[in-house]
C-alpha atoms as a PDB file:
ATOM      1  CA  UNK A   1       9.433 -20.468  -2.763  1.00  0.00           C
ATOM      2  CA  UNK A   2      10.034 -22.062  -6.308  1.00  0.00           C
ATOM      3  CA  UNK A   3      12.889 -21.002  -8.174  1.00  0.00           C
ATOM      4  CA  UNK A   4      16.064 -19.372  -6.584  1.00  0.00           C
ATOM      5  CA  UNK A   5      15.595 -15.308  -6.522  1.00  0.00           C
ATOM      6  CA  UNK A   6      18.235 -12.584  -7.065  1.00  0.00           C
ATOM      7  CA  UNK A   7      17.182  -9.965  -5.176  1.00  0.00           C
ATOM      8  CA  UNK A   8      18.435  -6.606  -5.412  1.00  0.00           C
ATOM      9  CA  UNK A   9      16.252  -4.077  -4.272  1.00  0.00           C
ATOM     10  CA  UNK A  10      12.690  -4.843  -2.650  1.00  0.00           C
ATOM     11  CA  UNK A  11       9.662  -2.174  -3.158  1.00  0.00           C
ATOM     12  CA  UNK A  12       6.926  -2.448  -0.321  1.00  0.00           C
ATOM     13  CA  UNK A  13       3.260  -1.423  -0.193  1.00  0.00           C
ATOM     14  CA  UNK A  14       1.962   1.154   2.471  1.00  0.00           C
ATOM     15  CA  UNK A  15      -1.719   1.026   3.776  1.00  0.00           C
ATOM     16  CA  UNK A  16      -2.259  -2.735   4.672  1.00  0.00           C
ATOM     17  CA  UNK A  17       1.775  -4.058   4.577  1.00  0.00           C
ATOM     18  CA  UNK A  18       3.281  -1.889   6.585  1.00  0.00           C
ATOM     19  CA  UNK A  19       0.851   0.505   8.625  1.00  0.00           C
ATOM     20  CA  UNK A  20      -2.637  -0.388   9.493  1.00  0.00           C
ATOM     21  CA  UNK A  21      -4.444   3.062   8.565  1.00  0.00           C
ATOM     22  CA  UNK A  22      -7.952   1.773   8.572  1.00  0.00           C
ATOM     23  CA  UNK A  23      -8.779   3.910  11.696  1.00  0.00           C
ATOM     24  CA  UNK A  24      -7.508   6.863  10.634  1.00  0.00           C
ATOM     25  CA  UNK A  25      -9.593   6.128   7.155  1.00  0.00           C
ATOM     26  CA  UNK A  26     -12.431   5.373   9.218  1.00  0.00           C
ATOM     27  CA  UNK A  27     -12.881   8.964  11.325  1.00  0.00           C
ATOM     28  CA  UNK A  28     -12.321  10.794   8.265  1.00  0.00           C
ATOM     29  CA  UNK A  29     -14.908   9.382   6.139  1.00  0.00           C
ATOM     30  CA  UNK A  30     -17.711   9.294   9.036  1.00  0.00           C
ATOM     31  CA  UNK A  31     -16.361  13.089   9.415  1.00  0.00           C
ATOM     32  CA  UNK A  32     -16.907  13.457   6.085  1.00  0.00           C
ATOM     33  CA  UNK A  33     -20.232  11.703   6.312  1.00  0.00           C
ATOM     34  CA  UNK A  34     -21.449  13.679   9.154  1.00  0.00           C
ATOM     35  CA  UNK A  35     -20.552  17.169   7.193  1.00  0.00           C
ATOM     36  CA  UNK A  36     -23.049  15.677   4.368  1.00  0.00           C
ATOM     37  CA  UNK A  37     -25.741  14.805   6.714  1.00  0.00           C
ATOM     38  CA  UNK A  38     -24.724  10.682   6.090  1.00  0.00           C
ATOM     39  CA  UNK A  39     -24.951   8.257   7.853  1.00  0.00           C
ATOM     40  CA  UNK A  40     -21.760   6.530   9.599  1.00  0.00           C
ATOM     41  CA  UNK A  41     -19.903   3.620   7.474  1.00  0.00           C
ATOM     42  CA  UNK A  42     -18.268   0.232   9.688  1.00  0.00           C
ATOM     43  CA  UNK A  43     -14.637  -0.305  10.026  1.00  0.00           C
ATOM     44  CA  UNK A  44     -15.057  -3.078   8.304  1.00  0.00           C
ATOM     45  CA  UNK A  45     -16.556  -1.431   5.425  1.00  0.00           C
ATOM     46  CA  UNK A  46     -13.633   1.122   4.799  1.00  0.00           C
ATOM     47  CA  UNK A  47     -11.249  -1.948   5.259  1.00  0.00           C
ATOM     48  CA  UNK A  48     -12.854  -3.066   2.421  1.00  0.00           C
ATOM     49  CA  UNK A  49     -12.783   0.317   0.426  1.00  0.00           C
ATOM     50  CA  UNK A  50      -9.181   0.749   0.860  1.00  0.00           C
ATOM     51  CA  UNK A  51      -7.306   0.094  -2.373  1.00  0.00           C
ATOM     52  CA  UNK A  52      -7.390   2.522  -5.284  1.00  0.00           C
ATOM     53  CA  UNK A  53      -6.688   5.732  -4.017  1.00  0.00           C
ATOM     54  CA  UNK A  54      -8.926   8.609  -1.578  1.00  0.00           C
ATOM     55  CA  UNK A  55     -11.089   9.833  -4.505  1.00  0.00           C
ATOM     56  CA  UNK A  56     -12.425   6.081  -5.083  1.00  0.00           C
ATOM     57  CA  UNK A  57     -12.497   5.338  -1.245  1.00  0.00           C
ATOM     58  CA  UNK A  58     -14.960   8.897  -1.250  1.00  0.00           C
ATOM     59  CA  UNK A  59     -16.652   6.965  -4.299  1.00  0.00           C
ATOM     60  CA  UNK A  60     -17.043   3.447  -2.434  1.00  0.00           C
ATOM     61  CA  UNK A  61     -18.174   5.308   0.799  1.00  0.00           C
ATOM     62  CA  UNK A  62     -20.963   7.613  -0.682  1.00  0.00           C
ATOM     63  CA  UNK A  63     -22.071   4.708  -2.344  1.00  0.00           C
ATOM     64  CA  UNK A  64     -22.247   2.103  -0.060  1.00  0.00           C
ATOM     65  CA  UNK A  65     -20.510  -0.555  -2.289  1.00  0.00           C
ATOM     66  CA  UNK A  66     -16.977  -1.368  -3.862  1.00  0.00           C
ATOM     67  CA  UNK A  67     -18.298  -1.342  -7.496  1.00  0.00           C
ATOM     68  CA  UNK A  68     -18.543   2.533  -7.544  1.00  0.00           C
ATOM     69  CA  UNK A  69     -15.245   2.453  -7.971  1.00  0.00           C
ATOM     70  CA  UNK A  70     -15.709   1.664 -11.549  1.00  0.00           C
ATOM     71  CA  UNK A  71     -17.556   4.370 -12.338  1.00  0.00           C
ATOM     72  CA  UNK A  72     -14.898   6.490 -14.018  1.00  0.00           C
ATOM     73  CA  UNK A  73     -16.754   9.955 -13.098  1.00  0.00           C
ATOM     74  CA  UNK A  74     -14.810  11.896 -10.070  1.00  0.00           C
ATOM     75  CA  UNK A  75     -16.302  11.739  -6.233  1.00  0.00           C
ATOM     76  CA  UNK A  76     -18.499  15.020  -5.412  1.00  0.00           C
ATOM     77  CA  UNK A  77     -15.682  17.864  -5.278  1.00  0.00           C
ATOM     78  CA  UNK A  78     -17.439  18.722  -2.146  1.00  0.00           C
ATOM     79  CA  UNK A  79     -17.159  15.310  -0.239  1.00  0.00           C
ATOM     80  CA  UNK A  80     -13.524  14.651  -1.320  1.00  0.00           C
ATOM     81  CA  UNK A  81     -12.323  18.166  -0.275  1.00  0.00           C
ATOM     82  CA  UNK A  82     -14.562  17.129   2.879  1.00  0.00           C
ATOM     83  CA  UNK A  83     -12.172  14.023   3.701  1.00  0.00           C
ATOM     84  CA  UNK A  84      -9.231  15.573   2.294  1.00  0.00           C
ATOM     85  CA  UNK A  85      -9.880  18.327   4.656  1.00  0.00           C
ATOM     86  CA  UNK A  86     -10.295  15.199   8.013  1.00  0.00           C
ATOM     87  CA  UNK A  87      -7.997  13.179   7.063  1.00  0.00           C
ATOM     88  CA  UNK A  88      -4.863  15.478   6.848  1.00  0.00           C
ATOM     89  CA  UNK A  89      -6.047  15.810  10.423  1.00  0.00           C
ATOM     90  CA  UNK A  90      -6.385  12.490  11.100  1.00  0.00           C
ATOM     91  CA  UNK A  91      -3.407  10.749   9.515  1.00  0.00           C
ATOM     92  CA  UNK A  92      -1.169   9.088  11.697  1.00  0.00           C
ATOM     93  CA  UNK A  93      -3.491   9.481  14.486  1.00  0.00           C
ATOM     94  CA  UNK A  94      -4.816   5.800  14.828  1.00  0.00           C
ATOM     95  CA  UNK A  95      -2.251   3.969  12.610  1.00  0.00           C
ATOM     96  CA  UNK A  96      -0.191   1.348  14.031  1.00  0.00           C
ATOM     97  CA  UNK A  97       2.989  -0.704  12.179  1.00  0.00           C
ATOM     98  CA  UNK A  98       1.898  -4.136  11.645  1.00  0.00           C
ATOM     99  CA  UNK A  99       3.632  -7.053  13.565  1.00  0.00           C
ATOM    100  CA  UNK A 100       7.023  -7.598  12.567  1.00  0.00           C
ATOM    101  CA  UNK A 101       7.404  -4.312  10.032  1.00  0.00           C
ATOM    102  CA  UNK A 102      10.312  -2.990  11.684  1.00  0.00           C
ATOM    103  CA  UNK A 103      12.095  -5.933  12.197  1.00  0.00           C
ATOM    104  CA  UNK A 104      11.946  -7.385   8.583  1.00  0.00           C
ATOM    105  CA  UNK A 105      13.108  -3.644   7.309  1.00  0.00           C
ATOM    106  CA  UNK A 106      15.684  -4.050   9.731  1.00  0.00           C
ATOM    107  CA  UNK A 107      16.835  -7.195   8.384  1.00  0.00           C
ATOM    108  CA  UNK A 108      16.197  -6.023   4.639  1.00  0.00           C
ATOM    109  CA  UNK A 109      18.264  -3.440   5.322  1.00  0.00           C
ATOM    110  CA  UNK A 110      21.510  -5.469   7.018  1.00  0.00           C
ATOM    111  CA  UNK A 111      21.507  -7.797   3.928  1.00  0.00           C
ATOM    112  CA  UNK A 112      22.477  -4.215   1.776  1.00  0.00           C
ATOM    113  CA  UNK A 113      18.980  -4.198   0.137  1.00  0.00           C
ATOM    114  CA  UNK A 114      17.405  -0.597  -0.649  1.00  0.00           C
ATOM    115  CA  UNK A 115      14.385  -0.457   0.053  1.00  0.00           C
ATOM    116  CA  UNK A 116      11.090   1.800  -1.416  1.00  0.00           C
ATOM    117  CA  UNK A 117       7.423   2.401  -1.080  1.00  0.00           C
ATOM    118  CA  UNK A 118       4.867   2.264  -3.453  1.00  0.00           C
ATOM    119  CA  UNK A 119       1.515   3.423  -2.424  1.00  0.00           C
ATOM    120  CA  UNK A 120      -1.251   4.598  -4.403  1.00  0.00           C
ATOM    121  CA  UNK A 121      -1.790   7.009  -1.210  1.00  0.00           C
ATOM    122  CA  UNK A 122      -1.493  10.420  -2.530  1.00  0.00           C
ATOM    123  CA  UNK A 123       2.013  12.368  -1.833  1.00  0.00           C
ATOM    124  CA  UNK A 124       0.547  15.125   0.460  1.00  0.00           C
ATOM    125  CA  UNK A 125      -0.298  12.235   2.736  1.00  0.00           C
ATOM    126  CA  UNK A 126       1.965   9.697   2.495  1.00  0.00           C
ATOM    127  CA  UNK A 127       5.210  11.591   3.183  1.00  0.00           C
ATOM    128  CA  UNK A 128       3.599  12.857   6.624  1.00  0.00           C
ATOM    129  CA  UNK A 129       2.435   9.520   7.828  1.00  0.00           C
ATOM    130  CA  UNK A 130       5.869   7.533   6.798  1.00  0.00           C
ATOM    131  CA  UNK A 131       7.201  10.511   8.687  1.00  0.00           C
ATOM    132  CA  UNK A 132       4.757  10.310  11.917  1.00  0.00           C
ATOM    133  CA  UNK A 133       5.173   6.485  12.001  1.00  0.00           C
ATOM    134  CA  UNK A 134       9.524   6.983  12.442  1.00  0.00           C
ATOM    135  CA  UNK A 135       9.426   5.028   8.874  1.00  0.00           C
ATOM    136  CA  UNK A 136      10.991   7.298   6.649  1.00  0.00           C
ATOM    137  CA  UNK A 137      14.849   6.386   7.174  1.00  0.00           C
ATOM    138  CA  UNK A 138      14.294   2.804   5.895  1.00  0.00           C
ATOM    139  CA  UNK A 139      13.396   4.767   2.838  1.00  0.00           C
ATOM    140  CA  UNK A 140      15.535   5.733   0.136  1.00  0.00           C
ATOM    141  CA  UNK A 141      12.957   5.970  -2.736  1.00  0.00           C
ATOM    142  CA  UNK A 142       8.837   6.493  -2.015  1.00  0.00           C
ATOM    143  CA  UNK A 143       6.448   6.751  -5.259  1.00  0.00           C
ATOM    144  CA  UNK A 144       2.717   7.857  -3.984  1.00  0.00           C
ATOM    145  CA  UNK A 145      -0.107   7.479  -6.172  1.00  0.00           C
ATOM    146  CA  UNK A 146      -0.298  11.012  -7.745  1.00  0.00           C
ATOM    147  CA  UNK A 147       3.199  11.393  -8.576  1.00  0.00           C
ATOM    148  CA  UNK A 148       2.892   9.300 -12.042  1.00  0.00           C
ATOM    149  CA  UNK A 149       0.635   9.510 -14.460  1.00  0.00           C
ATOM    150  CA  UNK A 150      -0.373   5.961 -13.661  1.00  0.00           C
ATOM    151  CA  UNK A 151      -0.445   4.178 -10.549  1.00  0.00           C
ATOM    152  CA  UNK A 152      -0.500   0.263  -9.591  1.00  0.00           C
ATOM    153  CA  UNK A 153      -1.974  -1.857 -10.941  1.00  0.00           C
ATOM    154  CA  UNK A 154       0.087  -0.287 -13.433  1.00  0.00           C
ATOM    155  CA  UNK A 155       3.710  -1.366 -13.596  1.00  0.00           C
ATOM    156  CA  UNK A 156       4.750   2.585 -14.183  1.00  0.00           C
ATOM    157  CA  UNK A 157       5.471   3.497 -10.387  1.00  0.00           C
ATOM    158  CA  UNK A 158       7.505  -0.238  -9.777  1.00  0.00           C
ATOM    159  CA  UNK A 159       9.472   0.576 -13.119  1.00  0.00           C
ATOM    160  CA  UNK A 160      10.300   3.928 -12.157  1.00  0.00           C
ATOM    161  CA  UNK A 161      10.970   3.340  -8.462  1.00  0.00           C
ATOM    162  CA  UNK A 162      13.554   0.341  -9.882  1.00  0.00           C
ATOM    163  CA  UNK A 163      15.377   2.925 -12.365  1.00  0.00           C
ATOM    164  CA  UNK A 164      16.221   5.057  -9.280  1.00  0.00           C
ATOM    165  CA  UNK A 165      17.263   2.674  -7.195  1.00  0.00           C
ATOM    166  CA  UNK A 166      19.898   1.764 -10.281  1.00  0.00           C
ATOM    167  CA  UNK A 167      17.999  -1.919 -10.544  1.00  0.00           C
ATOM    168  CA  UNK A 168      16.403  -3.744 -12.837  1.00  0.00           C
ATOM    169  CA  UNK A 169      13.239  -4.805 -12.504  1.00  0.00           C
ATOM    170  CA  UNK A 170      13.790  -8.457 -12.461  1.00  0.00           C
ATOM    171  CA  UNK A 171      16.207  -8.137  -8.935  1.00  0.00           C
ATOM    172  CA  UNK A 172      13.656  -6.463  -7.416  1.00  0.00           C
ATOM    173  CA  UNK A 173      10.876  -7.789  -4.595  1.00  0.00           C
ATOM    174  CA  UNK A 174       7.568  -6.272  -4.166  1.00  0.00           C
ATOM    175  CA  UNK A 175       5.404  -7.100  -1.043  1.00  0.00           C
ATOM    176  CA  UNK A 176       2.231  -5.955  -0.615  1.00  0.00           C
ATOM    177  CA  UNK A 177      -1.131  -7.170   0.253  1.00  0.00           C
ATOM    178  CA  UNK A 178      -3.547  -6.555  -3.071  1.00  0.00           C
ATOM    179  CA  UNK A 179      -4.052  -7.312  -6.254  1.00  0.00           C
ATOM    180  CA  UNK A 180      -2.976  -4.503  -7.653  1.00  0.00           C
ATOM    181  CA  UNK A 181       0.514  -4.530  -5.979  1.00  0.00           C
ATOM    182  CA  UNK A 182       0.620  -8.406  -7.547  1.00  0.00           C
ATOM    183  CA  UNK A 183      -0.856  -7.641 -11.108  1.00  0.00           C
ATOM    184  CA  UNK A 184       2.051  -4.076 -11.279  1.00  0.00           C
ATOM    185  CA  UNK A 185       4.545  -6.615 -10.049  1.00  0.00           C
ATOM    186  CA  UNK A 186       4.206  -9.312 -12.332  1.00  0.00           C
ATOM    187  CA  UNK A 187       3.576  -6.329 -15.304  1.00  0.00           C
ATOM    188  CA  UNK A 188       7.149  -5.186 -13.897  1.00  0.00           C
ATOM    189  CA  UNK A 189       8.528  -8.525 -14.528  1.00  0.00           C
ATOM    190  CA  UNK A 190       9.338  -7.891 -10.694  1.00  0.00           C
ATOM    191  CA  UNK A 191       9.132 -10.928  -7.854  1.00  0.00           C
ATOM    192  CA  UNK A 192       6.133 -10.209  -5.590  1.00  0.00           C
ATOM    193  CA  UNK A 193       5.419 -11.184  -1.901  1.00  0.00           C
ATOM    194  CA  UNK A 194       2.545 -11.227  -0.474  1.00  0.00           C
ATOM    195  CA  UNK A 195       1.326 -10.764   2.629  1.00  0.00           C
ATOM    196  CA  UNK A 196      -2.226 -12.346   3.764  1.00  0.00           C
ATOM    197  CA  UNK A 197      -3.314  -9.659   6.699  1.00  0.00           C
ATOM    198  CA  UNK A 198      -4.334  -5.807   4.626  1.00  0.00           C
ATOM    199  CA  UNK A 199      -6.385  -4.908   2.030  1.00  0.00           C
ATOM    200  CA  UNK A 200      -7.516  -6.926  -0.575  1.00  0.00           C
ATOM    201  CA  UNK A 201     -11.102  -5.485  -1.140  1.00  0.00           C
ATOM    202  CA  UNK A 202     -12.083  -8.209   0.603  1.00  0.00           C
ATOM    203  CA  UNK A 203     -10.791 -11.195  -1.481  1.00  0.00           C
ATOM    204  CA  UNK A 204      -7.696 -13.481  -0.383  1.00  0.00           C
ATOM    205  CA  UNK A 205      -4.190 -13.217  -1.414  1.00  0.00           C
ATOM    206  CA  UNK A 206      -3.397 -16.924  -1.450  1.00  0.00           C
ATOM    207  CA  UNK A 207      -5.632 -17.172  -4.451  1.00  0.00           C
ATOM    208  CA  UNK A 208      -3.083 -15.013  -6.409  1.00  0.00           C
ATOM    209  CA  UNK A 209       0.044 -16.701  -7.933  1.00  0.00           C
ATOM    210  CA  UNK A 210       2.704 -14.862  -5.880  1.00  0.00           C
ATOM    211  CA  UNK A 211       5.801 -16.043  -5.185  1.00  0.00           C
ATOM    212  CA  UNK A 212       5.146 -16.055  -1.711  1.00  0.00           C
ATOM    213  CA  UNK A 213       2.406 -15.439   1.312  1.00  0.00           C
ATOM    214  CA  UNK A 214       4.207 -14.208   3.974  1.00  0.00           C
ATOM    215  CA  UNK A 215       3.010 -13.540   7.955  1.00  0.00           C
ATOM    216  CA  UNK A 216       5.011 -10.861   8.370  1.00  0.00           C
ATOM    217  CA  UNK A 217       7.953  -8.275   6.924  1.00  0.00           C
ATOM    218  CA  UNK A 218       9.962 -10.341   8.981  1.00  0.00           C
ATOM    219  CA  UNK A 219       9.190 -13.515   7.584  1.00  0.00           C
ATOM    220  CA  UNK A 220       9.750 -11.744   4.136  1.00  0.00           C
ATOM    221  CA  UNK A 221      13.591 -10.881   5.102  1.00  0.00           C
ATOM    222  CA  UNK A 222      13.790 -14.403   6.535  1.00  0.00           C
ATOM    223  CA  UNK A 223      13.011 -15.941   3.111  1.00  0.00           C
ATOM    224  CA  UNK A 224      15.443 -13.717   1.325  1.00  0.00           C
ATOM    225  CA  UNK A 225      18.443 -14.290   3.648  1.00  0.00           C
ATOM    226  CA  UNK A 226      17.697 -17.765   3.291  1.00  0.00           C
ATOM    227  CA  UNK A 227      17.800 -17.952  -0.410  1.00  0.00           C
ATOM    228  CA  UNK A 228      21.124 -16.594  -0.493  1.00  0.00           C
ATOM    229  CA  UNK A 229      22.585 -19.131   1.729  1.00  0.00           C
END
């Protein structure tokens, strides 16, 4: 793991570190599809939309391709308040806690750690799915995406979420599963896990310089409690 750590707090990811939401993704944008007369998109293309927030998953579904995410123009009011509309239906339905989630915050939280979320899932449907998922007592500080005016890759919602917790930045842990949770970590001057199973828009974590890949939650807590040994 390279140097020795001092871990204070740790700050996890949502969609693709803890909870596998792709299904629940996936019926809301082919419902959204199907109100605008589309054709249906694969799983395996909304695993690789997830990311960046619902209005550019709306973008990288209507157009077919991840790059429309760069287009800094809004999604069609009409489709987004389509999937908006599905997936506040949807969420929770399909997801499922990946293996070894509720252990590792189980262990996180017997070595005195406080833990957080940081999601660039907006609020509305974040706080219902932590909630549906039995989640939320782990919890003692969760930052969605629309809550800041800027969230990851931009350091804001890791800096804020440390100042609550009453830690710097430098004692905390991030895990995740992107880029963008390792490029607002290391802009946070924070340590950052990663974990080699969610959503990287189809690219591989082990080509970022984390200070970790990790299997599982699990094996995240494992690593901490046996740094401070």
């Amino acid at each position: 793991m390279g140097a020795p750590m001092t871990v204070r707090a740790v700050l996890i990811d949502l969609d693709g570190t803890l909870l596998d939401t792709v299904l629940d993704l996936h019926a809301a944008a082919n419902a959204m599809l199907d109100d605008l007369g589309r054709p249906e998109v694969s799983v395996a293309s909304i695993r690789s939309y997830v990311g960046r927030g619902i209005p550019n998953l709306v973008k990288r579904v209507l157009a077919g391709n991840k790059e429309a995410a760069d287009d800094p123009a809004p999604p069609p009011a009409e489709a987004l308040a389509s999937f908006r509309h599905h997936y506040a239906s949807e969420n929770g339905h399909y997801s499922a806690l990946f293996p070894g989630v509720r252990e590792g915050l189980e262990a996180l939280r017997a070595m005195g750690l406080p833990l957080g979320v940081i999601t660039n899932k907006a609020e509305a449907f974040t706080l219902p799915l932590i909630e549906r998922t039995g989640l939320m007592p782990f919890f003692e500080v969760i930052v969605s995406g629309d809550v800041l005016p800027r969230p990851k890759p931009d350091p804001m919602p890791l800096l804020w979420a440390s100042g609550r917790l009453a830690v710097s930045p430098v004692h905390v842990l991030m895990i995740g599963d992107s880029m963008h949770d390792f490029h607002a970590a290391r802009a946070a001057a924070c340590h950052v896990f990663l974990v080699p199973y969610g959503y990287n828009e189809g690219l591989d974590v082990r080509e970022l310089a984390c200070d970790a890949i990790v299997s599982t939650i699990e094996e995240a807590a494992e690593r901490l409690l046996g740094s401070r040994a």
